[in-house]
PDB file of N, CA and C in Angstrom:
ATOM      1  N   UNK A   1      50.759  33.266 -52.641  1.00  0.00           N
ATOM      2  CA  UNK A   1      50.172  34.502 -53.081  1.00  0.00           C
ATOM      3  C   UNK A   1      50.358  35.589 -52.020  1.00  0.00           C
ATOM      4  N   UNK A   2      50.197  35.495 -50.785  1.00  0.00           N
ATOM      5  CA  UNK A   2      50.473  36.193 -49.486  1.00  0.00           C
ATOM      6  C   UNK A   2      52.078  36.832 -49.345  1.00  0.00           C
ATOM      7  N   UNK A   3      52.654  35.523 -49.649  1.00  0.00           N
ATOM      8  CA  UNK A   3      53.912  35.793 -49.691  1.00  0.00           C
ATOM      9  C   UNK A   3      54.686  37.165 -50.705  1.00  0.00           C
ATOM     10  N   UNK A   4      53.764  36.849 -51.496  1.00  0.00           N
ATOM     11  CA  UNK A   4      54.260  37.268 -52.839  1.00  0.00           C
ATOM     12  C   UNK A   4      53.674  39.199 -52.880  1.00  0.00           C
ATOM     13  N   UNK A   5      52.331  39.115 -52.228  1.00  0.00           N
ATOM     14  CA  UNK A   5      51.719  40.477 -52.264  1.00  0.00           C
ATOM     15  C   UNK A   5      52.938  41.289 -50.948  1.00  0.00           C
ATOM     16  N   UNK A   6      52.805  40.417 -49.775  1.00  0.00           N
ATOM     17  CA  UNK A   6      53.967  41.120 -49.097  1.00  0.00           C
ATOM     18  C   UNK A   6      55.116  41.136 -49.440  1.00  0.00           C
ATOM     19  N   UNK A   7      56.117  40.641 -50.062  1.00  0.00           N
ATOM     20  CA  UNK A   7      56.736  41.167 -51.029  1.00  0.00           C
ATOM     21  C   UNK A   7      56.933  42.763 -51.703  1.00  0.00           C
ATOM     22  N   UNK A   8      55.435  42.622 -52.370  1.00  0.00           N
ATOM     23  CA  UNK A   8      55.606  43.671 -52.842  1.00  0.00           C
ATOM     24  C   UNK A   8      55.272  44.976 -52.312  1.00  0.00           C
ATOM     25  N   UNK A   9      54.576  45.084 -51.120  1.00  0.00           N
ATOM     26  CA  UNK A   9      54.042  46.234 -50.005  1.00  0.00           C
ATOM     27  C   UNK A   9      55.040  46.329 -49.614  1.00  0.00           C
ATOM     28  N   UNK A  10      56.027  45.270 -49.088  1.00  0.00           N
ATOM     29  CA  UNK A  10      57.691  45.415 -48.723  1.00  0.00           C
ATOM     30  C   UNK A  10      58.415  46.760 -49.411  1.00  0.00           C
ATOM     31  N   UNK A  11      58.646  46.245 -51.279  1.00  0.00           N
ATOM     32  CA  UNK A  11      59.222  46.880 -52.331  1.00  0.00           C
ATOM     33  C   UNK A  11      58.354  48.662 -52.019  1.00  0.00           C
ATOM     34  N   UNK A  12      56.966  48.812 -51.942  1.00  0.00           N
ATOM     35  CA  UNK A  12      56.561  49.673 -52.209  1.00  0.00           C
ATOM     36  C   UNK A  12      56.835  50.910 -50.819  1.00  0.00           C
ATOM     37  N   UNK A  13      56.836  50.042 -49.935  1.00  0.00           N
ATOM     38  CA  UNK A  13      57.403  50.796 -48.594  1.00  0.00           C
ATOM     39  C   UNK A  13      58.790  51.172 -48.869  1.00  0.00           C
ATOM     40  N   UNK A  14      59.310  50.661 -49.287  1.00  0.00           N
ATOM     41  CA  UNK A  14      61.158  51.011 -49.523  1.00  0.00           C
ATOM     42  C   UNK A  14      61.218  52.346 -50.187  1.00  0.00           C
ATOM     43  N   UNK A  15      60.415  52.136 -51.733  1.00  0.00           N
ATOM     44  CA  UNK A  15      60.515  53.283 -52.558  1.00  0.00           C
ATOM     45  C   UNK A  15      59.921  54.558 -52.455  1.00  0.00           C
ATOM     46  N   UNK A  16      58.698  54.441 -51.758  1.00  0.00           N
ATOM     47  CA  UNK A  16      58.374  55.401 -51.053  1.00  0.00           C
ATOM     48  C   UNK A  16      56.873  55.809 -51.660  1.00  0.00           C
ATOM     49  N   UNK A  17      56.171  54.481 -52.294  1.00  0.00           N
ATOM     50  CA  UNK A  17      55.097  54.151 -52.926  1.00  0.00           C
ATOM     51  C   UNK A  17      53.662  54.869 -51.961  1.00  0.00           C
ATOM     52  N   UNK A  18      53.931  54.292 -50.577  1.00  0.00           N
ATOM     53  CA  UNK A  18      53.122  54.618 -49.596  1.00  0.00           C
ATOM     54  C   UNK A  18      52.875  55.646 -49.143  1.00  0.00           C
ATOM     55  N   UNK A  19      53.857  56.688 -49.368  1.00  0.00           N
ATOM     56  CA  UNK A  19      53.855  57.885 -49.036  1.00  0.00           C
ATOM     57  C   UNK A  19      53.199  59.129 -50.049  1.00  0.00           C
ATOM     58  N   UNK A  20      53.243  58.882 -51.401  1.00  0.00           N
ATOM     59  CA  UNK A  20      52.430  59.155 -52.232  1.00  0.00           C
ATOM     60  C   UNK A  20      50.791  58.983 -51.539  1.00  0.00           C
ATOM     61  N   UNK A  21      50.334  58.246 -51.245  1.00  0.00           N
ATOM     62  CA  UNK A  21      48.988  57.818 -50.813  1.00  0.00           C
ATOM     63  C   UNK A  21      47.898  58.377 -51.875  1.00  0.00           C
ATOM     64  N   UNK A  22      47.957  57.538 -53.131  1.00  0.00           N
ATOM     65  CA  UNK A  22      47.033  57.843 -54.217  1.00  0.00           C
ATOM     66  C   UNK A  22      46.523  56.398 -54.105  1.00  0.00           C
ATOM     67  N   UNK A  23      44.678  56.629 -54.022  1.00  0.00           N
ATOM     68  CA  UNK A  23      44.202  55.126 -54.226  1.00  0.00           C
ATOM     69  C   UNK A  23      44.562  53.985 -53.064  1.00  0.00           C
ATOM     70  N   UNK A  24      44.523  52.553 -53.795  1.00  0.00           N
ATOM     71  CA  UNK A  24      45.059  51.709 -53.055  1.00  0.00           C
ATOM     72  C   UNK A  24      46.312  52.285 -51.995  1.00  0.00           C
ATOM     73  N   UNK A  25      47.109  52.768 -52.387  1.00  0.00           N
ATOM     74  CA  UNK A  25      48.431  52.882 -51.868  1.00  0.00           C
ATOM     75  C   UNK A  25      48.323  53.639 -50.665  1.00  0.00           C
ATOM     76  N   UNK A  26      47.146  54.442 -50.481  1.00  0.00           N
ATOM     77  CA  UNK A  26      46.864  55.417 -49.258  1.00  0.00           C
ATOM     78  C   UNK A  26      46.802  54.391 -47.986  1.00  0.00           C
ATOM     79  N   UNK A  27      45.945  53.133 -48.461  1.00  0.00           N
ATOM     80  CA  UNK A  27      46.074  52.335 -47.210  1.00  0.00           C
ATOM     81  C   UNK A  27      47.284  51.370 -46.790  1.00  0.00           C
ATOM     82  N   UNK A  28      48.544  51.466 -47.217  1.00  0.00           N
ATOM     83  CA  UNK A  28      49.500  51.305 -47.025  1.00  0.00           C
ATOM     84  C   UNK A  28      50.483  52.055 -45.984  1.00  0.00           C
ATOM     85  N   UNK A  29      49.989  53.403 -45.818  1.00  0.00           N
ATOM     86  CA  UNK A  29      50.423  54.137 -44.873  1.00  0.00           C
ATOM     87  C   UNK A  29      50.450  53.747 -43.353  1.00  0.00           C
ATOM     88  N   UNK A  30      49.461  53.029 -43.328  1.00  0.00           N
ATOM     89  CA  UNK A  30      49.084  52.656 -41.914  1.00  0.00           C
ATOM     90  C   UNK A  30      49.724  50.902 -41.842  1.00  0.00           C
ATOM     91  N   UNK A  31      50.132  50.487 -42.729  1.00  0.00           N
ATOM     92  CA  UNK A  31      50.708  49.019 -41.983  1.00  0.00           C
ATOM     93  C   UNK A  31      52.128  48.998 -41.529  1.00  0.00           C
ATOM     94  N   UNK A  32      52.188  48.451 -40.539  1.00  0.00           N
ATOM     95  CA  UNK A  32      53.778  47.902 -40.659  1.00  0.00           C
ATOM     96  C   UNK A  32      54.832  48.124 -41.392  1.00  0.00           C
ATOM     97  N   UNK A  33      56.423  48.364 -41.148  1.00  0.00           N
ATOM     98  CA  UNK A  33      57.040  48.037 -41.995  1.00  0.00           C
ATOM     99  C   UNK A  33      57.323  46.447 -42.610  1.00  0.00           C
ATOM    100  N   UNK A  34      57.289  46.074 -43.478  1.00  0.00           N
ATOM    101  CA  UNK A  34      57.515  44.775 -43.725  1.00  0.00           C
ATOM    102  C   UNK A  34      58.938  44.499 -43.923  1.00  0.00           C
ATOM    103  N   UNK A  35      59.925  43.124 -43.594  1.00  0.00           N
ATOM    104  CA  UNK A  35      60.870  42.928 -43.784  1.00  0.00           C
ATOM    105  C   UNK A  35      61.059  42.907 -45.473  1.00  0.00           C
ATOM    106  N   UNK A  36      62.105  42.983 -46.262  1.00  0.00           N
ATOM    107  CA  UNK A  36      62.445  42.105 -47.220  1.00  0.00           C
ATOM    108  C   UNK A  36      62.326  40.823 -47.872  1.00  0.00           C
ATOM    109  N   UNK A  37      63.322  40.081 -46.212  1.00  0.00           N
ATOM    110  CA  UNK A  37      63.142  38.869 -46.419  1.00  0.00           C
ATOM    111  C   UNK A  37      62.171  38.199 -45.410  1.00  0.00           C
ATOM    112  N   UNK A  38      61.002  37.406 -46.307  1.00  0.00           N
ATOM    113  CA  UNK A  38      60.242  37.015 -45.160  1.00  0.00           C
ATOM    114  C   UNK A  38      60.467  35.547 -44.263  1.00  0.00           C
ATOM    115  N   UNK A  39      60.620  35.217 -43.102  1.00  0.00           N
ATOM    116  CA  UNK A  39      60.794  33.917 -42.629  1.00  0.00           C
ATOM    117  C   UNK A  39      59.733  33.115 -43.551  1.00  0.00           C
ATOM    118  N   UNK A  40      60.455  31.875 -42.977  1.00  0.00           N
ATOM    119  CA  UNK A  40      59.915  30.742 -43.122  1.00  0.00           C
ATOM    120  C   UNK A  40      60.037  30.081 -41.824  1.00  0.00           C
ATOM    121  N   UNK A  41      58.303  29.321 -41.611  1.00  0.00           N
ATOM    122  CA  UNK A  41      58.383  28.417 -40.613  1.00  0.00           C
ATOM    123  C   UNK A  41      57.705  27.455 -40.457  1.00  0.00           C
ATOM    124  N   UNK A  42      57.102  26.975 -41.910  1.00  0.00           N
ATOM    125  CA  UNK A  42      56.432  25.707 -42.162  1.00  0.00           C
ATOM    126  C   UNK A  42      57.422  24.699 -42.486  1.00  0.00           C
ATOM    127  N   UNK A  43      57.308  23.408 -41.818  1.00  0.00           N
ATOM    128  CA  UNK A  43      57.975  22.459 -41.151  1.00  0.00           C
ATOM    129  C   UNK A  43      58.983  22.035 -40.837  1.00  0.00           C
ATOM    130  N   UNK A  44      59.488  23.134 -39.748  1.00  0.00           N
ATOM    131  CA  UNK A  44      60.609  23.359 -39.498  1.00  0.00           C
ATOM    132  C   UNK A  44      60.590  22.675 -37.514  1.00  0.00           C
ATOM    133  N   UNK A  45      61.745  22.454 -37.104  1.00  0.00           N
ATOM    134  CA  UNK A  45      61.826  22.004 -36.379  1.00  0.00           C
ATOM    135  C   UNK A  45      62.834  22.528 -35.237  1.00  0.00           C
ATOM    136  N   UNK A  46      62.861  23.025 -34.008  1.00  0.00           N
ATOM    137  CA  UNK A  46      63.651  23.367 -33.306  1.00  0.00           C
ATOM    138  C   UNK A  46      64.341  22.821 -31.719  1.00  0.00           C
ATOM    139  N   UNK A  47      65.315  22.533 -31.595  1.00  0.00           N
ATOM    140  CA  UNK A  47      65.556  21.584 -30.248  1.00  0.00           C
ATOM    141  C   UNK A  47      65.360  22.507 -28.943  1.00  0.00           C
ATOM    142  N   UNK A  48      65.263  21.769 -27.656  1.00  0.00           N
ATOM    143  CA  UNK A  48      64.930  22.606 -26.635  1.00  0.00           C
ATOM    144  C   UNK A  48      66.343  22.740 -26.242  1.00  0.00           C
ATOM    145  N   UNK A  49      66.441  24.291 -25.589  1.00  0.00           N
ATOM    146  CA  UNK A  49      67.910  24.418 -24.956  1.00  0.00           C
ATOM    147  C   UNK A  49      68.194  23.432 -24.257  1.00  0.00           C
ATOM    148  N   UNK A  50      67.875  22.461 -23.255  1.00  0.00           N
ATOM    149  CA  UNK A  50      68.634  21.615 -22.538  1.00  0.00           C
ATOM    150  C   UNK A  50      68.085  20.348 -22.717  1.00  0.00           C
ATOM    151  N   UNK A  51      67.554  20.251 -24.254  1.00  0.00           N
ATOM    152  CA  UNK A  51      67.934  18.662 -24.805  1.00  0.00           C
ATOM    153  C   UNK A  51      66.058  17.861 -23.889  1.00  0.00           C
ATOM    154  N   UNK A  52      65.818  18.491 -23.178  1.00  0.00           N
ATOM    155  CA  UNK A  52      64.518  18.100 -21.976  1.00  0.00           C
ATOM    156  C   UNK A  52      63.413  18.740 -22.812  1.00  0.00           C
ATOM    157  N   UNK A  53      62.418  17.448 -21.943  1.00  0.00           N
ATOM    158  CA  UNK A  53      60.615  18.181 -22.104  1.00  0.00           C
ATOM    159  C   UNK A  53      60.008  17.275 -23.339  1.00  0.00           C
ATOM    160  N   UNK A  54      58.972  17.997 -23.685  1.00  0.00           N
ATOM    161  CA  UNK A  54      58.193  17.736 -24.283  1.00  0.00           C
ATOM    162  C   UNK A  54      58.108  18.711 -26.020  1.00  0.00           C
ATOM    163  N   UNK A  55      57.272  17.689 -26.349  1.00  0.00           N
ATOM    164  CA  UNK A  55      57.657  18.685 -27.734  1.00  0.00           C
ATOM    165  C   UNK A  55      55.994  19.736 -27.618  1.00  0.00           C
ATOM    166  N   UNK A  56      55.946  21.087 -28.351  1.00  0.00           N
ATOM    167  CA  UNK A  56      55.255  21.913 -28.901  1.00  0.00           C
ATOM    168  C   UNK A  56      55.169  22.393 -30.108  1.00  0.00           C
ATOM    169  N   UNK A  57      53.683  22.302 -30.588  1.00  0.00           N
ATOM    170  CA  UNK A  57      54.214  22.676 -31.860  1.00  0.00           C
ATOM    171  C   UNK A  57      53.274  23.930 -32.423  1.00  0.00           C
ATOM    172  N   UNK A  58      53.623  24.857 -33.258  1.00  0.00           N
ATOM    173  CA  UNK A  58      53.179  26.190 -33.838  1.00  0.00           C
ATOM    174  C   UNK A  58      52.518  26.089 -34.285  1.00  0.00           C
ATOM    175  N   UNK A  59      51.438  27.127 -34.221  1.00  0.00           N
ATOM    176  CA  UNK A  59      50.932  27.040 -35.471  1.00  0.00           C
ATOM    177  C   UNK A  59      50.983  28.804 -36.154  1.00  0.00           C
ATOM    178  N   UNK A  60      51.074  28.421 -37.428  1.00  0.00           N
ATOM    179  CA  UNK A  60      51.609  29.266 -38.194  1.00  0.00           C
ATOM    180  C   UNK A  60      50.854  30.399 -38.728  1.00  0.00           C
ATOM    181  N   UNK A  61      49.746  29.961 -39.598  1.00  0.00           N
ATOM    182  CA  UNK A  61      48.731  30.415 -40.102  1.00  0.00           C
ATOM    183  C   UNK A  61      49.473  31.016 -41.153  1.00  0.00           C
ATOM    184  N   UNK A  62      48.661  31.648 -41.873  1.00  0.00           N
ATOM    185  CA  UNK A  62      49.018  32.307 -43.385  1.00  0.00           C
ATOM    186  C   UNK A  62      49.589  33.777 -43.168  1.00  0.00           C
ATOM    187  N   UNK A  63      48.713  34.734 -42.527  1.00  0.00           N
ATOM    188  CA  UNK A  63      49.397  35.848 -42.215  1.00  0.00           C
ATOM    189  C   UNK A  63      50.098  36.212 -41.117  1.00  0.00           C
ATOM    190  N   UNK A  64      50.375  35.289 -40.467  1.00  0.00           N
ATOM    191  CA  UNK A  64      51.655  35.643 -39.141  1.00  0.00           C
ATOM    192  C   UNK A  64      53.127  35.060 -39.825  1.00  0.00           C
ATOM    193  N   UNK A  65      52.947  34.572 -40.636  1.00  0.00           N
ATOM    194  CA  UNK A  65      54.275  34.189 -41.391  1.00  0.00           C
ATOM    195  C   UNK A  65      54.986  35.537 -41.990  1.00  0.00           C
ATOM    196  N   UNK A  66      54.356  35.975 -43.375  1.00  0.00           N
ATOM    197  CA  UNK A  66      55.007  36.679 -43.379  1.00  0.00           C
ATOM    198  C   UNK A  66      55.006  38.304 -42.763  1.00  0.00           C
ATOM    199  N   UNK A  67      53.549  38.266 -42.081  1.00  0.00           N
ATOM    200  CA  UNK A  67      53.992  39.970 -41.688  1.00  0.00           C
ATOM    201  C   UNK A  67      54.309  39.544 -40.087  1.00  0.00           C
ATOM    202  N   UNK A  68      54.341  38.786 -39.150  1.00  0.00           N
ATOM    203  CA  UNK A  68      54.709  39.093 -37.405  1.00  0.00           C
ATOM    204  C   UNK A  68      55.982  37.925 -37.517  1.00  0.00           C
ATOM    205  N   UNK A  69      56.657  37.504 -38.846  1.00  0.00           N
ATOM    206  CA  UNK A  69      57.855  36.283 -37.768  1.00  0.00           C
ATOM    207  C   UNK A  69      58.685  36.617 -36.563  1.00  0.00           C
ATOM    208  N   UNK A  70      58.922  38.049 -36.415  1.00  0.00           N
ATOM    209  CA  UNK A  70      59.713  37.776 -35.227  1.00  0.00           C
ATOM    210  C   UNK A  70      59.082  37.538 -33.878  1.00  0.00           C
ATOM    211  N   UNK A  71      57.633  37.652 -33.976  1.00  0.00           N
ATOM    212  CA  UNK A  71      57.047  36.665 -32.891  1.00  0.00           C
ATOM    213  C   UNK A  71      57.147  35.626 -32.823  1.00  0.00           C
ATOM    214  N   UNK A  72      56.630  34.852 -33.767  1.00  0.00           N
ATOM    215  CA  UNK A  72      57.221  33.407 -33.918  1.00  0.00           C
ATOM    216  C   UNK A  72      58.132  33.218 -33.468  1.00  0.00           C
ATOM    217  N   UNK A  73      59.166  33.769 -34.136  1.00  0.00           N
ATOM    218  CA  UNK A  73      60.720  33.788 -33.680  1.00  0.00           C
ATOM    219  C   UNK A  73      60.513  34.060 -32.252  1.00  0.00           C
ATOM    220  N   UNK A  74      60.093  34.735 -31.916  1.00  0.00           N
ATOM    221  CA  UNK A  74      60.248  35.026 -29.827  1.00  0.00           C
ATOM    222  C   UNK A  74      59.625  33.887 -29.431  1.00  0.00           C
ATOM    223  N   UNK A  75      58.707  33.645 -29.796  1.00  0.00           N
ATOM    224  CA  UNK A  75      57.870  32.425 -29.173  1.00  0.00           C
ATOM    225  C   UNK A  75      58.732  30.941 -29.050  1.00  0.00           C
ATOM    226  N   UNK A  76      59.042  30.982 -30.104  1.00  0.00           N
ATOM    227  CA  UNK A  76      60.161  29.674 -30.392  1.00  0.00           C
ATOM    228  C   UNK A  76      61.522  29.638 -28.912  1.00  0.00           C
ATOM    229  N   UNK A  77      62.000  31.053 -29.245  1.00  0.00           N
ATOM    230  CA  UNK A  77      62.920  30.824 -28.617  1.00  0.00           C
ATOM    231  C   UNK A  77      62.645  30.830 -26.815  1.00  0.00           C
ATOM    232  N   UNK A  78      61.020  31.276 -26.474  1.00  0.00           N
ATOM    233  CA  UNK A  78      60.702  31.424 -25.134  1.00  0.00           C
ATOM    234  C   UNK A  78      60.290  29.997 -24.776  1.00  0.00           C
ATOM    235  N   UNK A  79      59.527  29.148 -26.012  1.00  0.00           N
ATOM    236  CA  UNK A  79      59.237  27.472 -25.751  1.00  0.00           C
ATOM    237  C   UNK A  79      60.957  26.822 -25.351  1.00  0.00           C
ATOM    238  N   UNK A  80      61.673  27.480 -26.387  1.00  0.00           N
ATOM    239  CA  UNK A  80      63.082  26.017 -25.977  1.00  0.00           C
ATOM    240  C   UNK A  80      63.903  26.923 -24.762  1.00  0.00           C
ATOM    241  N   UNK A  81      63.789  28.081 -24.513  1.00  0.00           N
ATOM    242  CA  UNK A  81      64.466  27.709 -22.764  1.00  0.00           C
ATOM    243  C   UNK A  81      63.325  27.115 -21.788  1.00  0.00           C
ATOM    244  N   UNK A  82      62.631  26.958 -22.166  1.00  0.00           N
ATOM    245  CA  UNK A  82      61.582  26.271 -21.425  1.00  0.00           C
ATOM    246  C   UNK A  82      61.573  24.788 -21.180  1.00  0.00           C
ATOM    247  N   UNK A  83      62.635  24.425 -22.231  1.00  0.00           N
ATOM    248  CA  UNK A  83      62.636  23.425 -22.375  1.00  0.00           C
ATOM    249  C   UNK A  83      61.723  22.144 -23.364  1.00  0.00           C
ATOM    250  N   UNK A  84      61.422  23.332 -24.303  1.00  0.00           N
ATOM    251  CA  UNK A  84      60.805  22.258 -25.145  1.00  0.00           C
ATOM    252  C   UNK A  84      61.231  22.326 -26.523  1.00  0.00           C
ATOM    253  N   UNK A  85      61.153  21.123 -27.271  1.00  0.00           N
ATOM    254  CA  UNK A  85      61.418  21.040 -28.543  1.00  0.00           C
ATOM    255  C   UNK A  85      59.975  21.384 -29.474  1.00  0.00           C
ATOM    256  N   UNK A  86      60.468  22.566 -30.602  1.00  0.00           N
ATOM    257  CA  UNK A  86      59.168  23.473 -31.086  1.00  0.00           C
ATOM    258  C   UNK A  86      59.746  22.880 -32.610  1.00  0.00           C
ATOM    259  N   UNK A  87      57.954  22.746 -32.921  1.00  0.00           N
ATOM    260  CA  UNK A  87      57.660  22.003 -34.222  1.00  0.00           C
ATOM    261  C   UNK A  87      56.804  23.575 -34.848  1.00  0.00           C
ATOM    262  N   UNK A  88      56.861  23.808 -36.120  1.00  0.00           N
ATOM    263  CA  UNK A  88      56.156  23.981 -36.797  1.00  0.00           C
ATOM    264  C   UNK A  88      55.441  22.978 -38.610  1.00  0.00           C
ATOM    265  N   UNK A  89      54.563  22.685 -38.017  1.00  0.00           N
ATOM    266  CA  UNK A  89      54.229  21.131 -38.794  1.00  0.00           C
ATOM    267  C   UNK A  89      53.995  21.683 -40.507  1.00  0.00           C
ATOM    268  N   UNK A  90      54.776  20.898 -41.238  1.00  0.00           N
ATOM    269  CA  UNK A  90      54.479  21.549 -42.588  1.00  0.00           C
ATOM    270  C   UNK A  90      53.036  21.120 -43.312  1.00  0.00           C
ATOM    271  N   UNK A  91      52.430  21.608 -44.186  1.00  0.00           N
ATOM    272  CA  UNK A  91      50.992  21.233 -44.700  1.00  0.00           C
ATOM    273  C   UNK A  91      49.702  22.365 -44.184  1.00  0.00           C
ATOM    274  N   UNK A  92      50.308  23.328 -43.085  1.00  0.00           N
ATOM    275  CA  UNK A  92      49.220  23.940 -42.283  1.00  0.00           C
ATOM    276  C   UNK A  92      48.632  25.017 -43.351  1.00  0.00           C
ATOM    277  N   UNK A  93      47.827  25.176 -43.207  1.00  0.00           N
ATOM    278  CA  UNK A  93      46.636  26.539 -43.925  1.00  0.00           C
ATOM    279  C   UNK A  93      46.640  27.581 -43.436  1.00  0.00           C
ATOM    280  N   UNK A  94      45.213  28.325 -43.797  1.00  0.00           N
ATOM    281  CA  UNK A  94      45.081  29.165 -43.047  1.00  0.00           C
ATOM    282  C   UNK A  94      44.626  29.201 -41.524  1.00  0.00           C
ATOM    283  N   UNK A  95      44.729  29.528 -40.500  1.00  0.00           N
ATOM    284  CA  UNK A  95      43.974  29.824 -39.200  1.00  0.00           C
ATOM    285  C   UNK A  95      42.499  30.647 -39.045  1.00  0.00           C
ATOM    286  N   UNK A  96      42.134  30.876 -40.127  1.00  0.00           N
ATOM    287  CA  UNK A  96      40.838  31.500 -39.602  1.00  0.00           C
ATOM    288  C   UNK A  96      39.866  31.343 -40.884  1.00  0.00           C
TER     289      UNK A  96
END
């Protein structure tokens, strides 16, 4: 459902929905741009750059998926030069 509403705040930012600012849509002005396409990073698995370490694993939560992945994404890639292999475990919920 998350997925799906950002989605469409996505679509409505493109067309220029937000900028109108009638109603609901006024508070659209103030978020983020949203990507298109949103990552995925429920149970996914990533190796550490030099094969070493220990494993870590994400957690995801419901709204850092689709509106912050390229944190995730940074985070991921700051765990495996670190040397660790990064889990994000599939089945997870919400965080709060």
């Amino acid at each position: 459902m998350l997925r799906a509403g950002s989605f469409l705040i996505a679509v409505s930012q493109r067309i220029g929905l937000a900028r109108i600012g009638v109603g609901p849509l006024r508070a659209l002005r103030g978020l983020r741009r949203l990507p298109w396409r949103l990552p995925r990073f429920f149970g996914r698995s990533w190796r550490a750059a030099e094969g070493r370490g220990s494993t870590a694993a994400v957690l995801t939560g419901c709204v850092m998926e689709p509106w912050f992945g390229e944190v995730h994404q940074a985070t991921v890639e700051v765990l495996q030069q670190a040397g660790y292999t990064v889990e994000a475990p599939a089945g997870q919920t919400c965080c709060g």
